[in-house]
N, C-alpha and C. Protein backbone atom coordinates (compact mmCIF):
# COMPACT_ATOMS: atom_id res chain seq x y z
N UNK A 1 4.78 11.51 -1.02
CA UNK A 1 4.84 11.26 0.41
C UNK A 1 6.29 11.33 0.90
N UNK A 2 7.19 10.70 0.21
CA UNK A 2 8.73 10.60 0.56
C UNK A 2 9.28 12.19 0.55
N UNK A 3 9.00 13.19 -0.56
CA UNK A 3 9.57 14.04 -0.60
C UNK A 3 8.91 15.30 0.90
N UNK A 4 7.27 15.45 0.98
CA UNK A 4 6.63 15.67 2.13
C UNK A 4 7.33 15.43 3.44
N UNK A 5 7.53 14.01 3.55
CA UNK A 5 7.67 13.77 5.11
C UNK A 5 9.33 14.39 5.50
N UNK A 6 10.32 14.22 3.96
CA UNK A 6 11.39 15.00 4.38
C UNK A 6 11.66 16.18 4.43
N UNK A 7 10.79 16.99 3.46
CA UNK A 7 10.27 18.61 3.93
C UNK A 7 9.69 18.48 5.18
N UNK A 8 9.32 18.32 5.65
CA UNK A 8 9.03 18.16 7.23
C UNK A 8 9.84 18.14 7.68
N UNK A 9 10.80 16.82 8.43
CA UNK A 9 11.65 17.06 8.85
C UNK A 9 12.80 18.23 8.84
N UNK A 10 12.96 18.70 7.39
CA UNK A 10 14.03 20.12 7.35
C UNK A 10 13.86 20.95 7.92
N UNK A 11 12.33 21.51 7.80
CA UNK A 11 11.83 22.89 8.24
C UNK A 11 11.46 22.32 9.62
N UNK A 12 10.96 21.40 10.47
CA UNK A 12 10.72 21.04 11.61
C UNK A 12 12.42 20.88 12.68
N UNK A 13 13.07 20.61 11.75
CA UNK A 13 14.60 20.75 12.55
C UNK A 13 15.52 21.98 12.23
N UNK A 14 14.90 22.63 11.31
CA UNK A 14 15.65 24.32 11.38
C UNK A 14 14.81 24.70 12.51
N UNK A 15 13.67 24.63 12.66
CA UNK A 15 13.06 25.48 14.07
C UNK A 15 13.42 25.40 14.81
N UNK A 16 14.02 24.25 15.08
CA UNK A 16 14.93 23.77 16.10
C UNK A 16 15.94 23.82 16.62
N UNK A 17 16.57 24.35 15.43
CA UNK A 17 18.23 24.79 15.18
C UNK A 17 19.10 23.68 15.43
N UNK A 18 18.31 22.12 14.96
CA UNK A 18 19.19 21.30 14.67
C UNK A 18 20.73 21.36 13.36
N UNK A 19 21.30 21.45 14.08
CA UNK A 19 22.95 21.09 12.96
C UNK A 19 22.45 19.79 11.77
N UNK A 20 21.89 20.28 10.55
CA UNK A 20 21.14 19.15 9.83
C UNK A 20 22.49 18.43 9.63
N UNK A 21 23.90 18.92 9.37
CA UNK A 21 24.47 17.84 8.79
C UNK A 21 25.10 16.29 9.42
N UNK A 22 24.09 16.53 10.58
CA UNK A 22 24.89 15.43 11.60
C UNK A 22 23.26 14.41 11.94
N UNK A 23 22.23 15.04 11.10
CA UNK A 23 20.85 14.81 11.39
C UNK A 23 20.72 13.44 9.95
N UNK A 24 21.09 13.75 8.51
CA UNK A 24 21.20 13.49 7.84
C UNK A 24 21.89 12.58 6.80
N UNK A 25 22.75 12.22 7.97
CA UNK A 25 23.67 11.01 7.70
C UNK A 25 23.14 9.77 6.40
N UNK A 26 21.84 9.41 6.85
CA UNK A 26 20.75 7.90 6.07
C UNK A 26 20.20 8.61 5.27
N UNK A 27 20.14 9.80 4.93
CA UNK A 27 19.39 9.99 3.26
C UNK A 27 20.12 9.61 2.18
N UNK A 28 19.63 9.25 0.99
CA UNK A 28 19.84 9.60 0.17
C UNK A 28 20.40 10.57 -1.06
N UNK A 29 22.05 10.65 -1.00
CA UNK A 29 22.14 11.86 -0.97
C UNK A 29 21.72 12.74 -2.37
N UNK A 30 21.23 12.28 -3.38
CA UNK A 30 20.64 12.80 -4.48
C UNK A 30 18.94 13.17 -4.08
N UNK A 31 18.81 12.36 -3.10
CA UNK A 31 16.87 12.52 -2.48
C UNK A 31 17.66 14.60 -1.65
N UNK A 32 18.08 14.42 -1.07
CA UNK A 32 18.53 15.18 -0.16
C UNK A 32 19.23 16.52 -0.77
N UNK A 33 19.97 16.30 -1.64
CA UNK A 33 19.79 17.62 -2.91
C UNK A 33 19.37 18.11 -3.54
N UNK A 34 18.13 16.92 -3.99
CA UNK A 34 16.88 17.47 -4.92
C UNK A 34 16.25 18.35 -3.41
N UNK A 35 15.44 17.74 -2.68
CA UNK A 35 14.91 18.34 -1.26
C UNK A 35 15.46 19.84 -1.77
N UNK A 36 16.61 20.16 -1.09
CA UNK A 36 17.17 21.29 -0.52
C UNK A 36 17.05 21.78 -1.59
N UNK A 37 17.25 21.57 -3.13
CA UNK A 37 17.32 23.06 -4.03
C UNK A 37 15.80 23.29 -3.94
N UNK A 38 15.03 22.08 -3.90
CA UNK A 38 13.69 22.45 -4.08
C UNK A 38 12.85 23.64 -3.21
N UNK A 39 13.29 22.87 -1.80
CA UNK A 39 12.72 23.78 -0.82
C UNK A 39 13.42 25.53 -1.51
N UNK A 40 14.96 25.16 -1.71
CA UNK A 40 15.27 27.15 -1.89
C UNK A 40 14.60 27.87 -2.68
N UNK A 41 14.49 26.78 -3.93
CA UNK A 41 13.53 27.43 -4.83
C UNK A 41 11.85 27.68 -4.87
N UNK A 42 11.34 27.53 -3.51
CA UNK A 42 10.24 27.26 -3.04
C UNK A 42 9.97 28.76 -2.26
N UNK A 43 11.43 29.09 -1.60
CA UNK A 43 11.38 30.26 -0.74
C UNK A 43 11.13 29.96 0.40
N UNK A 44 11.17 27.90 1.02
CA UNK A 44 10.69 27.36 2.28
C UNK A 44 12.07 27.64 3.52
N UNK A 45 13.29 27.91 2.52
CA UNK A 45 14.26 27.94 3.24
C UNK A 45 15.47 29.26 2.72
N UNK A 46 16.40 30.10 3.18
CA UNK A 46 17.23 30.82 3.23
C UNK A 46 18.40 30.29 3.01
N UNK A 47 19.65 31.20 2.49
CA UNK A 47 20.98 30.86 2.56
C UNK A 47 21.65 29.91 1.29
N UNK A 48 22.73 29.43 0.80
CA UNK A 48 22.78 28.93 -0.06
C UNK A 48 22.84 27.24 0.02
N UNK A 49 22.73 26.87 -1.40
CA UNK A 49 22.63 25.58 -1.31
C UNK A 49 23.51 25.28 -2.57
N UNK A 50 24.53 25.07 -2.13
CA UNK A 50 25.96 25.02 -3.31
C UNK A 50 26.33 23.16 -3.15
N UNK A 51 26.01 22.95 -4.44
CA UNK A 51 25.78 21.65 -5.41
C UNK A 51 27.15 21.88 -6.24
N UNK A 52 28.39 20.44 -5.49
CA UNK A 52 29.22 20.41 -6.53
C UNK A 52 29.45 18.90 -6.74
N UNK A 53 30.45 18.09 -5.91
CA UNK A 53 30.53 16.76 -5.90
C UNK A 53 29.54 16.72 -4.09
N UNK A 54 29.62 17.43 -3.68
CA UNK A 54 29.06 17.17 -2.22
C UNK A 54 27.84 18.05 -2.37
N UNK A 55 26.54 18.39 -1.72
CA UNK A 55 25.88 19.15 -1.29
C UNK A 55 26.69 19.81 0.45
N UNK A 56 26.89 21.38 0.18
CA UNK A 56 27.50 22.60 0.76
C UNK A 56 25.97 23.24 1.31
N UNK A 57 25.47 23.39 2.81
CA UNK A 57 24.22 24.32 2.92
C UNK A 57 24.95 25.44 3.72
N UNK A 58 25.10 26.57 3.53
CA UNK A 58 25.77 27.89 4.07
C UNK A 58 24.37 28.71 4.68
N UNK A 59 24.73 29.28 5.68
CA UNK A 59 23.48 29.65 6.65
C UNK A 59 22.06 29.47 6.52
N UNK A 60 21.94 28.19 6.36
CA UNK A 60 20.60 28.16 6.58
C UNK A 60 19.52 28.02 7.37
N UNK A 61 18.47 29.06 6.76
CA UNK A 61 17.42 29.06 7.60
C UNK A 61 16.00 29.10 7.20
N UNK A 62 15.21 28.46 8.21
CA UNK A 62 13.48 28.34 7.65
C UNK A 62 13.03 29.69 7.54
N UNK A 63 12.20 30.03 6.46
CA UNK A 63 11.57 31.32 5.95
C UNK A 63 10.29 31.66 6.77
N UNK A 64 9.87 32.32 6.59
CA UNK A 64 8.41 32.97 6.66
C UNK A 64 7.38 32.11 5.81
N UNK A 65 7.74 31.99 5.42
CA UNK A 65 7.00 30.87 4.15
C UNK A 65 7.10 29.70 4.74
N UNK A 66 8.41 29.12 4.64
CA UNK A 66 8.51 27.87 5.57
C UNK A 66 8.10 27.58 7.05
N UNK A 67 7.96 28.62 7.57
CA UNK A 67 6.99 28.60 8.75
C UNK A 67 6.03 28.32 8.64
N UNK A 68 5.56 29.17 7.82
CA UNK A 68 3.96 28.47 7.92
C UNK A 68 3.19 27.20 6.83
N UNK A 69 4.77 26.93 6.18
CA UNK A 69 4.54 25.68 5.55
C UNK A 69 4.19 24.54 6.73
N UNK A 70 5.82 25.16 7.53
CA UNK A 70 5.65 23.81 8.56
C UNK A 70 4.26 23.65 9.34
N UNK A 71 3.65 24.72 9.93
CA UNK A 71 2.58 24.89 10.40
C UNK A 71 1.11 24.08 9.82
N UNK A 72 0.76 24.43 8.25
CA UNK A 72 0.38 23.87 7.48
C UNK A 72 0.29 21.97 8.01
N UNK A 73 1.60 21.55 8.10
CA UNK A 73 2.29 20.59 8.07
C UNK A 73 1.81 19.46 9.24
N UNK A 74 1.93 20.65 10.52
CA UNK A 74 1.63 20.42 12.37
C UNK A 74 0.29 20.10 11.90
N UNK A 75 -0.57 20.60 11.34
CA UNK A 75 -1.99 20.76 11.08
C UNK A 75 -2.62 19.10 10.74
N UNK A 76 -1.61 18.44 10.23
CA UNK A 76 -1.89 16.99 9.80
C UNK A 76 -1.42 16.58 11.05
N UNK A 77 -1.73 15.71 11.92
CA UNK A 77 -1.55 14.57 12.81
C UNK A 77 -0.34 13.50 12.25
N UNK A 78 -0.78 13.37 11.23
CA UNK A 78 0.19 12.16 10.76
C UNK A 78 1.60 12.60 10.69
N UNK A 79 2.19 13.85 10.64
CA UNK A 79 3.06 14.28 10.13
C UNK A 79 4.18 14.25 11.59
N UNK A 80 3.34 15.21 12.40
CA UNK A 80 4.14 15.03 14.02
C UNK A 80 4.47 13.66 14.57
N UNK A 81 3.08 13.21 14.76
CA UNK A 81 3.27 12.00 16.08
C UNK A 81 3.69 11.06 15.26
N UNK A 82 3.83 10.83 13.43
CA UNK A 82 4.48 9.84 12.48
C UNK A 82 6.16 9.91 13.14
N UNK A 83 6.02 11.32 13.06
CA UNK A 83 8.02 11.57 12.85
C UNK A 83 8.08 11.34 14.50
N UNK A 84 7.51 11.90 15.85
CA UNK A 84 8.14 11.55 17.07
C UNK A 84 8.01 10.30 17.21
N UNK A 85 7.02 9.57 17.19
CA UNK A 85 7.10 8.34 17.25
C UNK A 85 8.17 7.22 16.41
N UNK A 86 8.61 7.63 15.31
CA UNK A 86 9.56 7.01 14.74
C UNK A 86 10.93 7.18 15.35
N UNK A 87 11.18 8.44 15.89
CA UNK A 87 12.72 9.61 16.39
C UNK A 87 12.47 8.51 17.95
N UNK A 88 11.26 8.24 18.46
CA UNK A 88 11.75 7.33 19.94
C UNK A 88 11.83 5.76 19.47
N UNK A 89 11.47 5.36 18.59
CA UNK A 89 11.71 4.14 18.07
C UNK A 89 13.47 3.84 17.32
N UNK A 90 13.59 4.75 17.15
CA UNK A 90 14.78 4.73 15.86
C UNK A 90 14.49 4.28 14.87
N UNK A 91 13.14 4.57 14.09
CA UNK A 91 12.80 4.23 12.59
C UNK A 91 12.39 5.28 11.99
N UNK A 92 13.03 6.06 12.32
CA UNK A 92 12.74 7.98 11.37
C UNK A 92 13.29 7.14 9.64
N UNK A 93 14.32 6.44 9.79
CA UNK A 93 14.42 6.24 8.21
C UNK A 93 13.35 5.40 7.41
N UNK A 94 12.87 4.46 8.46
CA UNK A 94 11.51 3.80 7.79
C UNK A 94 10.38 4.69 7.60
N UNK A 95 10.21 5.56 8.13
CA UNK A 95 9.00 6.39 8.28
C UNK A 95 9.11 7.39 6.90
N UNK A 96 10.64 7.89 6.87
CA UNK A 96 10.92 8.75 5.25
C UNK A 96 10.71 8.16 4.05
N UNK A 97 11.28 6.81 4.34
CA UNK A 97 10.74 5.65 3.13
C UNK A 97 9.67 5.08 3.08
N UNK A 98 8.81 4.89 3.90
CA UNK A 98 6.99 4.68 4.00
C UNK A 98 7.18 3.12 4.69
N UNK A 99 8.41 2.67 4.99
CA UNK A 99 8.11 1.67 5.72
C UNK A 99 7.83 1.33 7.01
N UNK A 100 7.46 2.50 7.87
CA UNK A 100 6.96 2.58 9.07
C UNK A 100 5.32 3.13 9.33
């Protein structure tokens, strides 16, 4: 569920062309590197994902794949109105951690 709801959010805020690194501040940053190689190696996302002492994301972007992951995604109820409803509350971090 934790790793889900933050694949969501990635590919739901590349559509967006949210600047993730200003989005991402409260993760976890080992949750948040596993995420990102996972998704690349998934083919959910584009561009590199350079892992040294920091996680580096260089043009990235949601795939064809990741489109219609996210889509997939829209398809659950819980997944949207979970994450807007948390983003007008300010508990998007409880909601990634299952405490919302």
């Amino acid at each position: 569920m934790l790793k889900d709801r933050l694949k969501f959010i990635i590919l739901y805020e590349l559509r967006k062309g949210t600047v993730l690194a200003n989005f991402f501040g409260w993760i976890d940053t080992k949750l948040l590197k596993d995420s990102f190689i996972e998704m690349k190696r998934e083919g959910l996302i584009s561009g590199e994902v350079i892992v040294d002492d920091l996680v580096v994301l260089k043009d990235i972007e949601i795939t064809e794949k990741g489109r219609l992951e996210l889509v997939d995604m829209l398809d659950d109820p819980a997944y949207e109105k979970g994450y807007q409803l948390c983003c007008e509350n300010n508990r998007l971090k409880d909601w990634v951690y299952g405490g919302a």
